[in-house]
PDB file of N, CA and C in Angstrom:
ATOM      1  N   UNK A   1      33.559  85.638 -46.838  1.00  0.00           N
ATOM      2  CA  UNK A   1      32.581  86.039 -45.855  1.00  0.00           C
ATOM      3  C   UNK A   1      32.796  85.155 -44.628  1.00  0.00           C
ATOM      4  N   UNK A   2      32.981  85.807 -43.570  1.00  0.00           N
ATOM      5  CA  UNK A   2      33.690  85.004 -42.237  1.00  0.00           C
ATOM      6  C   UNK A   2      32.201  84.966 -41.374  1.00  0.00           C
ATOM      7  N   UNK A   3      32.566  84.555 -40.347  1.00  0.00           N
ATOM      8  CA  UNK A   3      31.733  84.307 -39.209  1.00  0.00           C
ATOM      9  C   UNK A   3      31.271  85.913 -38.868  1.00  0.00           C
ATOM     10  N   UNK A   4      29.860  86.395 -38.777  1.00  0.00           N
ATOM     11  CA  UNK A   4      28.784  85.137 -38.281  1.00  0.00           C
ATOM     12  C   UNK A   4      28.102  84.822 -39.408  1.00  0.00           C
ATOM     13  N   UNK A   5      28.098  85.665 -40.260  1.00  0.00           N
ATOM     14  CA  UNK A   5      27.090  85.493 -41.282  1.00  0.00           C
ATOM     15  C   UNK A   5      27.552  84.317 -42.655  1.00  0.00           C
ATOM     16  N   UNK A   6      29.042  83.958 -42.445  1.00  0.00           N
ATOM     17  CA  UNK A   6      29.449  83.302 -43.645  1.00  0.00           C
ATOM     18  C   UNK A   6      29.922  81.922 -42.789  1.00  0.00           C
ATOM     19  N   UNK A   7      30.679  80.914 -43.548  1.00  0.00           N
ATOM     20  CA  UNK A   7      30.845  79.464 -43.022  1.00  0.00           C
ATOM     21  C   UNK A   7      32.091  79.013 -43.860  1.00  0.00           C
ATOM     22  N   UNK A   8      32.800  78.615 -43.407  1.00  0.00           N
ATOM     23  CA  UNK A   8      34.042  77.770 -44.797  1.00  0.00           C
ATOM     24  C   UNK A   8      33.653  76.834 -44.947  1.00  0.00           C
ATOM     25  N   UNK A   9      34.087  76.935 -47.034  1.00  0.00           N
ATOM     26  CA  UNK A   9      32.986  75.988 -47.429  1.00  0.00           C
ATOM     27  C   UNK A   9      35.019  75.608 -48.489  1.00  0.00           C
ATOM     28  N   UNK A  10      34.685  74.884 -49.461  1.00  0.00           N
ATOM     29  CA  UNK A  10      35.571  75.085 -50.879  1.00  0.00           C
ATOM     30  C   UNK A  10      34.444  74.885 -51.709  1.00  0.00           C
ATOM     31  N   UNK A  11      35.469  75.934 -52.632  1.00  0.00           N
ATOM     32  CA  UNK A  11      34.675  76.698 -54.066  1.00  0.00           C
ATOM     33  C   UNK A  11      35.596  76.051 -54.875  1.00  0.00           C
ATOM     34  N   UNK A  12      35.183  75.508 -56.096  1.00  0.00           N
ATOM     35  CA  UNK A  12      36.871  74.764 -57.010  1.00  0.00           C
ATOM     36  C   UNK A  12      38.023  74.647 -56.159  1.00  0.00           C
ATOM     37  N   UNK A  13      37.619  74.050 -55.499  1.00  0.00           N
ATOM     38  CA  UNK A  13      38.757  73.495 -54.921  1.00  0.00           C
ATOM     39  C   UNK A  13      39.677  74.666 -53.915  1.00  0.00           C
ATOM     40  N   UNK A  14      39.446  75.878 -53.567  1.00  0.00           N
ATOM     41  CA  UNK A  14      39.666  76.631 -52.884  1.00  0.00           C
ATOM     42  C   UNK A  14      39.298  76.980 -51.511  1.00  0.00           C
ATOM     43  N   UNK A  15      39.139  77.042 -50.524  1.00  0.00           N
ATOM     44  CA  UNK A  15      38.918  77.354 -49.093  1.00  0.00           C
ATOM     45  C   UNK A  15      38.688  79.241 -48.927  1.00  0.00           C
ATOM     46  N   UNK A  16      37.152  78.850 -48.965  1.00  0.00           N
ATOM     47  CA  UNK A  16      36.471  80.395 -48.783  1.00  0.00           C
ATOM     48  C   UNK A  16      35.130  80.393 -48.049  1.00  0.00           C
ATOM     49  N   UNK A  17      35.359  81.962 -47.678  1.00  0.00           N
ATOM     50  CA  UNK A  17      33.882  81.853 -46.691  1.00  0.00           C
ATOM     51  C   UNK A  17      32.607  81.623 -47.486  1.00  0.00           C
ATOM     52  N   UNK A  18      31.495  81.535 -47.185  1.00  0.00           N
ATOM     53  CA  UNK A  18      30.157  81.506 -48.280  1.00  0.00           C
ATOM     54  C   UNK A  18      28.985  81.858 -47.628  1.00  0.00           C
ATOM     55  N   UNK A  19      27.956  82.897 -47.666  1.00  0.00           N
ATOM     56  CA  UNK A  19      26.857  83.082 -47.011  1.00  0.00           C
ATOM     57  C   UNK A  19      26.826  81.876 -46.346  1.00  0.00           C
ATOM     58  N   UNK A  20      25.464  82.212 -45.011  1.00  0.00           N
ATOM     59  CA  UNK A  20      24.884  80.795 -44.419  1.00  0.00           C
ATOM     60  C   UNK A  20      23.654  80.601 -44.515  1.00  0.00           C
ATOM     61  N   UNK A  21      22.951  82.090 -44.963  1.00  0.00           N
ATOM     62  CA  UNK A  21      21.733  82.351 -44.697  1.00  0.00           C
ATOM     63  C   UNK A  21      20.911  81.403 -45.648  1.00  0.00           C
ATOM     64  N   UNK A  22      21.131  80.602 -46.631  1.00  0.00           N
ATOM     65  CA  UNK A  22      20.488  79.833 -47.333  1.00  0.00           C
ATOM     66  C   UNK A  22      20.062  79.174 -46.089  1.00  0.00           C
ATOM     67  N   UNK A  23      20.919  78.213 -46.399  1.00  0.00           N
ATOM     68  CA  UNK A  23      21.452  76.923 -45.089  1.00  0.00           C
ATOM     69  C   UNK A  23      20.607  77.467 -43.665  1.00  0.00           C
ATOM     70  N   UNK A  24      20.577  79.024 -43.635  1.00  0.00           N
ATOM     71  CA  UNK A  24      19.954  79.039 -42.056  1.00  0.00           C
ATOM     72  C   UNK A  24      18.075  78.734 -42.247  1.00  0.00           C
ATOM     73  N   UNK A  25      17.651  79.122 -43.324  1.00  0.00           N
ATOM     74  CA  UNK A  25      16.251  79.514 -43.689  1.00  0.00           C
ATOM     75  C   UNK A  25      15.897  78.031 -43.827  1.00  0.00           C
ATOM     76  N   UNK A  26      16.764  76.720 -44.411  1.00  0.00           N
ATOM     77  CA  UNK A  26      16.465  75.523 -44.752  1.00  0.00           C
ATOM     78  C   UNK A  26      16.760  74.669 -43.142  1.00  0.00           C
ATOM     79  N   UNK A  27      17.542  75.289 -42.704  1.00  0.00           N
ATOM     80  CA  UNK A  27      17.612  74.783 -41.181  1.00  0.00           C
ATOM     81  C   UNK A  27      16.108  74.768 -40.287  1.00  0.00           C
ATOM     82  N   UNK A  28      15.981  75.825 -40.312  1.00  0.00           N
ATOM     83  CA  UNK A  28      14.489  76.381 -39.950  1.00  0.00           C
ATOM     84  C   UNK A  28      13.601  75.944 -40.419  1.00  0.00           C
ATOM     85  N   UNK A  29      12.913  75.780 -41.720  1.00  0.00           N
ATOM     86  CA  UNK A  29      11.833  75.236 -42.241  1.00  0.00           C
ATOM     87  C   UNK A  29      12.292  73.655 -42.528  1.00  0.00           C
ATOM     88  N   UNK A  30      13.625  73.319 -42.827  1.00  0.00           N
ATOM     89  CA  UNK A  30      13.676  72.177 -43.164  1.00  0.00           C
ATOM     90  C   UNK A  30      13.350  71.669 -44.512  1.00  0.00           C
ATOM     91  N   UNK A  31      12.943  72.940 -45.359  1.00  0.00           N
ATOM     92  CA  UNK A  31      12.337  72.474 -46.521  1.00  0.00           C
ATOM     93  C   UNK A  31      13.130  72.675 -47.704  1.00  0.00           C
ATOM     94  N   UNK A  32      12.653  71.963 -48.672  1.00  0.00           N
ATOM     95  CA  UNK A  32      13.718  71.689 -49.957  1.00  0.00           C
ATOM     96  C   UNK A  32      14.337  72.872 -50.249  1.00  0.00           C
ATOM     97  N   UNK A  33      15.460  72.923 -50.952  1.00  0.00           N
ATOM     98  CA  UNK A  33      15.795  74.102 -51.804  1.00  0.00           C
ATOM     99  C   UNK A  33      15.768  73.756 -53.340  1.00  0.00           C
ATOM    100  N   UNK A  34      15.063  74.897 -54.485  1.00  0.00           N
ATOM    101  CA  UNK A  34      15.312  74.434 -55.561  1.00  0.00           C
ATOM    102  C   UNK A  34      16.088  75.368 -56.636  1.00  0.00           C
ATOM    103  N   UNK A  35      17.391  74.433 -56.963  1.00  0.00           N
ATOM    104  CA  UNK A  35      18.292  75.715 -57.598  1.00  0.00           C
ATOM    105  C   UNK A  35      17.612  76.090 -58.970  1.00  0.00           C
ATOM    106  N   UNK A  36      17.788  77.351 -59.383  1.00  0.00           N
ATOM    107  CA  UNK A  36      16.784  78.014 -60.348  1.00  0.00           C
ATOM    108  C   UNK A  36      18.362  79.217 -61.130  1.00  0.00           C
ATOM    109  N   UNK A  37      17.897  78.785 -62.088  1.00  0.00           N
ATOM    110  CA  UNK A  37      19.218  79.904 -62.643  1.00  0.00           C
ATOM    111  C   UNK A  37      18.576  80.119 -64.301  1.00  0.00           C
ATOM    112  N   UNK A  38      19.802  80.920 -65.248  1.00  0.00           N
ATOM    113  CA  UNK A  38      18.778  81.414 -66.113  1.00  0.00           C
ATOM    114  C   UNK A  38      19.998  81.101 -67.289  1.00  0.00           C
ATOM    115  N   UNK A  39      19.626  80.596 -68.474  1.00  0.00           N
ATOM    116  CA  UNK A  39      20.794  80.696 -69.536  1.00  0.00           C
ATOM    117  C   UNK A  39      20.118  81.273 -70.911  1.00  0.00           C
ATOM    118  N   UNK A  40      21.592  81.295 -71.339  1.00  0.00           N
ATOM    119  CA  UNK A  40      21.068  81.892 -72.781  1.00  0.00           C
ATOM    120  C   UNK A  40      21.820  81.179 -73.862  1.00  0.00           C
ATOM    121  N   UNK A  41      20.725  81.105 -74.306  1.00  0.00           N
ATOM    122  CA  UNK A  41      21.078  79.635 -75.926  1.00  0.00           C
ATOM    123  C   UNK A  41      21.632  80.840 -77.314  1.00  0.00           C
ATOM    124  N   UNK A  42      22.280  80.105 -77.864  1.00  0.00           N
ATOM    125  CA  UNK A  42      22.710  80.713 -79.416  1.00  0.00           C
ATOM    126  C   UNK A  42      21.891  81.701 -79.741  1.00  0.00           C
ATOM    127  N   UNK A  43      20.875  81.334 -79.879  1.00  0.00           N
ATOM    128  CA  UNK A  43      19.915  82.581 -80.870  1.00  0.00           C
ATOM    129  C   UNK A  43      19.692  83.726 -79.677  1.00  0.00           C
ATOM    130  N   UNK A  44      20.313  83.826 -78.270  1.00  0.00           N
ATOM    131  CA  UNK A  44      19.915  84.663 -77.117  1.00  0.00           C
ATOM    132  C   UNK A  44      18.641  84.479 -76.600  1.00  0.00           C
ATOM    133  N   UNK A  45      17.920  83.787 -76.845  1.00  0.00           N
ATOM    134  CA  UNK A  45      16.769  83.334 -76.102  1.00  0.00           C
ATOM    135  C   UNK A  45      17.449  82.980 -74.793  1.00  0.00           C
ATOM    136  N   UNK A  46      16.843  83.694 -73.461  1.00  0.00           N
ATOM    137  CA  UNK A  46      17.015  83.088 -72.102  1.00  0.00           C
ATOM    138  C   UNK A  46      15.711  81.952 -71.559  1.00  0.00           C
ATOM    139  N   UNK A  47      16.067  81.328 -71.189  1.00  0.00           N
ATOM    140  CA  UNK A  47      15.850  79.974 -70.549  1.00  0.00           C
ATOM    141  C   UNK A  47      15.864  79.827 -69.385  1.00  0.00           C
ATOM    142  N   UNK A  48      14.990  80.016 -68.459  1.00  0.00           N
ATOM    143  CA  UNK A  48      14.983  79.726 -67.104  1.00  0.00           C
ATOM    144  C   UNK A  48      14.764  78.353 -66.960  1.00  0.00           C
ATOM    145  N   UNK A  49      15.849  77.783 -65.657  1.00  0.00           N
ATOM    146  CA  UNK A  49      15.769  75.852 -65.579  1.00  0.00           C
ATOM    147  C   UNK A  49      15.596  75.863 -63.799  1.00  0.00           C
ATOM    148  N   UNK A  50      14.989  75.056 -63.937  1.00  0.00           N
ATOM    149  CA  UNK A  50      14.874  74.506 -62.507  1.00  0.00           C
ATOM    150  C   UNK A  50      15.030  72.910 -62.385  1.00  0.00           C
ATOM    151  N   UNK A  51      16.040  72.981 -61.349  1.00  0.00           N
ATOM    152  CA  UNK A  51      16.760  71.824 -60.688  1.00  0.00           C
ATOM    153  C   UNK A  51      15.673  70.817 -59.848  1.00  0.00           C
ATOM    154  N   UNK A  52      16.462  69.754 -59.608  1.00  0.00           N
ATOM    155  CA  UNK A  52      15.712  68.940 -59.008  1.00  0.00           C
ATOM    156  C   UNK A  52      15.904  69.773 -57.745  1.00  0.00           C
ATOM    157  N   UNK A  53      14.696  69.315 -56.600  1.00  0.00           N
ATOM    158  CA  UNK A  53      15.306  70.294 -55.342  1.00  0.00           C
ATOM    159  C   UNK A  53      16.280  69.613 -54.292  1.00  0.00           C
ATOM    160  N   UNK A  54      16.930  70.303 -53.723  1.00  0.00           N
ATOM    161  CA  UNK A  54      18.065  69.451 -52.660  1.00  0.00           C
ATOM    162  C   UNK A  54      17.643  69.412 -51.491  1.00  0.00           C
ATOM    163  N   UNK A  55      17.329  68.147 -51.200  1.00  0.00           N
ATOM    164  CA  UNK A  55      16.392  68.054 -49.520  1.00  0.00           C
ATOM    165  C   UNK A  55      17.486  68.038 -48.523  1.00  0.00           C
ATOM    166  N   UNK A  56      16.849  68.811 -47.345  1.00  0.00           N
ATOM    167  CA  UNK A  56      17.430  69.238 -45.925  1.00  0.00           C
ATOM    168  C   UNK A  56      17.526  67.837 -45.374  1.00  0.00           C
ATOM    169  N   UNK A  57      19.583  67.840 -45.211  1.00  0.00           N
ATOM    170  CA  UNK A  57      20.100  66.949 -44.582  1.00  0.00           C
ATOM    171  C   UNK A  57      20.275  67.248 -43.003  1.00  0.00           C
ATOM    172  N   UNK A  58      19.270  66.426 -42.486  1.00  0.00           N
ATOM    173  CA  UNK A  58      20.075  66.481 -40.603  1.00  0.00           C
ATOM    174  C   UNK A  58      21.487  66.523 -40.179  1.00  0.00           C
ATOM    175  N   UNK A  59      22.212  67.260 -39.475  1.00  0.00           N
ATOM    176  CA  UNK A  59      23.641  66.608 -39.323  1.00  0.00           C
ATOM    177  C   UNK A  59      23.971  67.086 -37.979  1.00  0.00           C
ATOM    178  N   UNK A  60      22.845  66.824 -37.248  1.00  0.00           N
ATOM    179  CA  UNK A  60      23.179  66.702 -35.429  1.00  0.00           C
ATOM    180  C   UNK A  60      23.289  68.084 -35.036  1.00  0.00           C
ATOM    181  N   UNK A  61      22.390  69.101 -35.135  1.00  0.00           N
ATOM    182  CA  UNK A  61      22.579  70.375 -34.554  1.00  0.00           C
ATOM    183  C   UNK A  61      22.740  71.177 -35.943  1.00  0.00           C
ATOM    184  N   UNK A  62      22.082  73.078 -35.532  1.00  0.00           N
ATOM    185  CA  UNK A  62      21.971  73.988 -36.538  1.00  0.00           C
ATOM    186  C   UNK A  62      23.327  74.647 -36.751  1.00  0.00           C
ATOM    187  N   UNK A  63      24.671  73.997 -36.213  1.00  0.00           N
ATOM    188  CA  UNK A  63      25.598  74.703 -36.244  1.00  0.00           C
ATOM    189  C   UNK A  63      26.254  73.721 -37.714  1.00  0.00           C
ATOM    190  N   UNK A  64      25.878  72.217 -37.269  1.00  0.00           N
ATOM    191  CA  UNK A  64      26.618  71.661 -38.368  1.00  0.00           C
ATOM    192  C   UNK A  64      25.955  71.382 -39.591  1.00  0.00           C
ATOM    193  N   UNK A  65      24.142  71.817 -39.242  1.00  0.00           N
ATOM    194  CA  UNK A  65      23.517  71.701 -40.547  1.00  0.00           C
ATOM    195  C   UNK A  65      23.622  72.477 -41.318  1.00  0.00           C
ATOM    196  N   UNK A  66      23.949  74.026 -41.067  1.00  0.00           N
ATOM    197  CA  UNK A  66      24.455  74.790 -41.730  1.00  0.00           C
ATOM    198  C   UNK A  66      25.524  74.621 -42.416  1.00  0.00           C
ATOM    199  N   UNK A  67      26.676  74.208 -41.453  1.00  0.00           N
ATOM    200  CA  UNK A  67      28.131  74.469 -42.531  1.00  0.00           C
ATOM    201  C   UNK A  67      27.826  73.098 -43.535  1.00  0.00           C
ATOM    202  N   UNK A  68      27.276  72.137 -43.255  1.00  0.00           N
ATOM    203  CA  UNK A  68      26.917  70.721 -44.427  1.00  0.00           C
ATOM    204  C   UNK A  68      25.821  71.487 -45.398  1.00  0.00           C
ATOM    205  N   UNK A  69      24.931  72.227 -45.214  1.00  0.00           N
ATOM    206  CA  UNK A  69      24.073  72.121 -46.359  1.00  0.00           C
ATOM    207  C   UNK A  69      24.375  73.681 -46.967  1.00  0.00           C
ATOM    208  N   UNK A  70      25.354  74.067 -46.278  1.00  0.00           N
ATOM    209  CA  UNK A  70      26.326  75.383 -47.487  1.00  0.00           C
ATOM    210  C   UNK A  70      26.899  74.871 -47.789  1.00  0.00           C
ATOM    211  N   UNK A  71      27.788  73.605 -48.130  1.00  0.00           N
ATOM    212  CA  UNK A  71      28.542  72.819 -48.643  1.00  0.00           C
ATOM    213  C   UNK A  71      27.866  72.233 -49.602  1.00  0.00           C
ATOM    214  N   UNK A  72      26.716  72.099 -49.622  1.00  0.00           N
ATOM    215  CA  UNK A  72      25.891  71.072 -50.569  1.00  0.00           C
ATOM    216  C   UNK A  72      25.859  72.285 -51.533  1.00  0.00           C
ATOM    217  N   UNK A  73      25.132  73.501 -50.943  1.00  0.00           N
ATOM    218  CA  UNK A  73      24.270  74.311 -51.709  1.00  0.00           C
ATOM    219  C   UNK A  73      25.550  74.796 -52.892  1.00  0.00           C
ATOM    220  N   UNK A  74      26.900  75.304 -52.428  1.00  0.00           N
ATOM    221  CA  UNK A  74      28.084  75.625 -52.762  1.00  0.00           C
ATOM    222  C   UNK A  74      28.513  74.836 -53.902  1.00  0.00           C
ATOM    223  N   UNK A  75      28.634  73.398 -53.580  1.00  0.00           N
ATOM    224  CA  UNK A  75      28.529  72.532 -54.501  1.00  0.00           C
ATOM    225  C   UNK A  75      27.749  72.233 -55.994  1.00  0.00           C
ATOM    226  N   UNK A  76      26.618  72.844 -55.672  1.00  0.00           N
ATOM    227  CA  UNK A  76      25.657  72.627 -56.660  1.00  0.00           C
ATOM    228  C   UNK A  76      25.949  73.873 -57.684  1.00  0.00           C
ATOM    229  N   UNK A  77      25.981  75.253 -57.285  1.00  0.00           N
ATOM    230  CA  UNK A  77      26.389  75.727 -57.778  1.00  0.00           C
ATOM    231  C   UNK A  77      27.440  75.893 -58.910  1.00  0.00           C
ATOM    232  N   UNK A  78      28.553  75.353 -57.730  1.00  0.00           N
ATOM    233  CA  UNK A  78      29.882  74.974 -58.716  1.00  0.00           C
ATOM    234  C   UNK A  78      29.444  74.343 -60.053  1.00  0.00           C
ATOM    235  N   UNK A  79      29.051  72.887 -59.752  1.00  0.00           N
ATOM    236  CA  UNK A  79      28.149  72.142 -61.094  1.00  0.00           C
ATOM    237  C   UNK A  79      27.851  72.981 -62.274  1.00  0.00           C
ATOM    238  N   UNK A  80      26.934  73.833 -61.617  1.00  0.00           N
ATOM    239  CA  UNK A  80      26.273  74.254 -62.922  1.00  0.00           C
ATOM    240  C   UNK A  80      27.255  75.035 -63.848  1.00  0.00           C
ATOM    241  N   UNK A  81      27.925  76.395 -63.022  1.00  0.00           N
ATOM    242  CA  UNK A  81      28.970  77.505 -63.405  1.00  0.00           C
ATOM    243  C   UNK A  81      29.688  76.098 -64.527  1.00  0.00           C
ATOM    244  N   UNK A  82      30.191  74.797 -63.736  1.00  0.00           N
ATOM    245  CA  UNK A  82      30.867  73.979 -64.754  1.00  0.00           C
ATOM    246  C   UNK A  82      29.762  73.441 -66.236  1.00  0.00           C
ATOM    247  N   UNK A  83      29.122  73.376 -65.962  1.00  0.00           N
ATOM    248  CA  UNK A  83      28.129  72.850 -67.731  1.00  0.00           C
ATOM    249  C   UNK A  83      28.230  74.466 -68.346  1.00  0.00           C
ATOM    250  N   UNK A  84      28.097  75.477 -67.544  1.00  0.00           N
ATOM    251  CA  UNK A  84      27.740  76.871 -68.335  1.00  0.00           C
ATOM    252  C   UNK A  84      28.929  78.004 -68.480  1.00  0.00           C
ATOM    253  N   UNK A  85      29.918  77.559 -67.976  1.00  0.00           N
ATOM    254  CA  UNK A  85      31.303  78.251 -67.729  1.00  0.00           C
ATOM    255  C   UNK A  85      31.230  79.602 -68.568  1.00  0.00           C
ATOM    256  N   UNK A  86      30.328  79.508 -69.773  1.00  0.00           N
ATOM    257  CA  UNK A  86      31.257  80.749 -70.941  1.00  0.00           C
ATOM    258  C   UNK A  86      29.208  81.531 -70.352  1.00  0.00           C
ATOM    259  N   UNK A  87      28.765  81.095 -69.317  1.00  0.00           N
ATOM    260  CA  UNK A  87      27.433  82.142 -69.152  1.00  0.00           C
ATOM    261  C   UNK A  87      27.535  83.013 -67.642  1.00  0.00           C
ATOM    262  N   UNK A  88      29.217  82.567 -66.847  1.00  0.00           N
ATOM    263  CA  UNK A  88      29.327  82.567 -65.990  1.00  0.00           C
ATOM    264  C   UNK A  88      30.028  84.069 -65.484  1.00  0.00           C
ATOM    265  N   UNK A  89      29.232  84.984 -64.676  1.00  0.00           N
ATOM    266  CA  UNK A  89      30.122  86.343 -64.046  1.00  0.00           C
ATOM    267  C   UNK A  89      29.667  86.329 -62.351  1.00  0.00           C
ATOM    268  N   UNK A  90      31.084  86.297 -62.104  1.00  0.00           N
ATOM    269  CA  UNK A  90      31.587  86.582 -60.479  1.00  0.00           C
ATOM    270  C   UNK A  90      31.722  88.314 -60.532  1.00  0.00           C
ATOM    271  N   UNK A  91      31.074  88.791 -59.709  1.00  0.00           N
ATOM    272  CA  UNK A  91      31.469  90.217 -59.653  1.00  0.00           C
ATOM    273  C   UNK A  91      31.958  90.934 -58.192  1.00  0.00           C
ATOM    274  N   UNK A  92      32.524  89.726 -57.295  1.00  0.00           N
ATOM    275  CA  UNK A  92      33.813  90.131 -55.691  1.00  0.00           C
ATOM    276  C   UNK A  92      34.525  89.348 -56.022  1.00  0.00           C
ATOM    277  N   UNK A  93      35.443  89.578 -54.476  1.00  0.00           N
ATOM    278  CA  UNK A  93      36.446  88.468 -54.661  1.00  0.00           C
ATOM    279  C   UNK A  93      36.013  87.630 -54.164  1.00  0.00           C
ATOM    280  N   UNK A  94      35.861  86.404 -54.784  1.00  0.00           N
ATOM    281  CA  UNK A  94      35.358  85.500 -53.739  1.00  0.00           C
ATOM    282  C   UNK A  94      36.126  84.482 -53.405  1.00  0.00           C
ATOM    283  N   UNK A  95      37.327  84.480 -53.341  1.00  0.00           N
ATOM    284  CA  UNK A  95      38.292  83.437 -52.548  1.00  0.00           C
ATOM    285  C   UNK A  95      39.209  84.266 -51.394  1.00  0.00           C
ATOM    286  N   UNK A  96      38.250  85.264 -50.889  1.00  0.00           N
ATOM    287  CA  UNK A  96      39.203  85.995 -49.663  1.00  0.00           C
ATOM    288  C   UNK A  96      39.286  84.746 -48.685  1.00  0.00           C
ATOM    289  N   UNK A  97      40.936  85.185 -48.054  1.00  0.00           N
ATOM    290  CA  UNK A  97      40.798  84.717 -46.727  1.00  0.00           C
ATOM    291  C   UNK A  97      39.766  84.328 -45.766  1.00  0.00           C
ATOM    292  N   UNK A  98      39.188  83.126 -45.480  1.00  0.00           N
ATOM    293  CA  UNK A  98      37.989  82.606 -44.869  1.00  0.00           C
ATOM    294  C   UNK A  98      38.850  83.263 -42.897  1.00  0.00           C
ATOM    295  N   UNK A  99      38.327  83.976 -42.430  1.00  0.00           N
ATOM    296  CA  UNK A  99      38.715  84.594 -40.777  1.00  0.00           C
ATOM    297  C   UNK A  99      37.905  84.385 -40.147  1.00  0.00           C
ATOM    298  N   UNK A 100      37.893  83.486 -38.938  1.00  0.00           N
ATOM    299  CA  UNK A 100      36.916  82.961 -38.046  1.00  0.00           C
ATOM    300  C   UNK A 100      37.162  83.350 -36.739  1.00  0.00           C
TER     301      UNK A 100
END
């Protein structure tokens, strides 16, 4: 996802675009984000978890707080997909060519 609506971020270690609109809504309010995702244990019981929340870093203007706190948000993500790998479905491509 390229400019305007996406930002280059790396995903595992790859160079790809990534929404911004998180990053734009936390720009704006400034207020925490809290990652929230859902797993499923052995017996299939799902489990909703909530994260500590990730507080809005300043980084000198909404152009660079964005591409830093899609980097954070991107990041966190990654994390989890890594503890939950076998709960994990991608359904695009998501390492297209980042085009700016």
């Amino acid at each position: 996802m390229g400019p305007p609506v996406g930002v280059k971020t790396k995903f595992f270690g790859h160079e790809t675009g990534t929404a911004a609109s998180l990053a734009l809504f936390a720009d704006r309010t400034k207020a925490p984000v809290v990652p929230v995702y859902c797993i499923r244990n052995s017996t299939g019981k799902i489990t909703t978890v909530f994260e500590e929340p990730i507080e809005f870093m300043e980084q000198g203007g909404t152009e660079k707080n964005i591409s830093f706190m899609t980097q954070v948000y991107t990041s966190r993500i990654e994390d989890i997909i890594k503890k939950y790998p076998h709960l994990w479905l991608w359904l695009h491509r998501r390492w297209k060519p980042f085009r700016e």
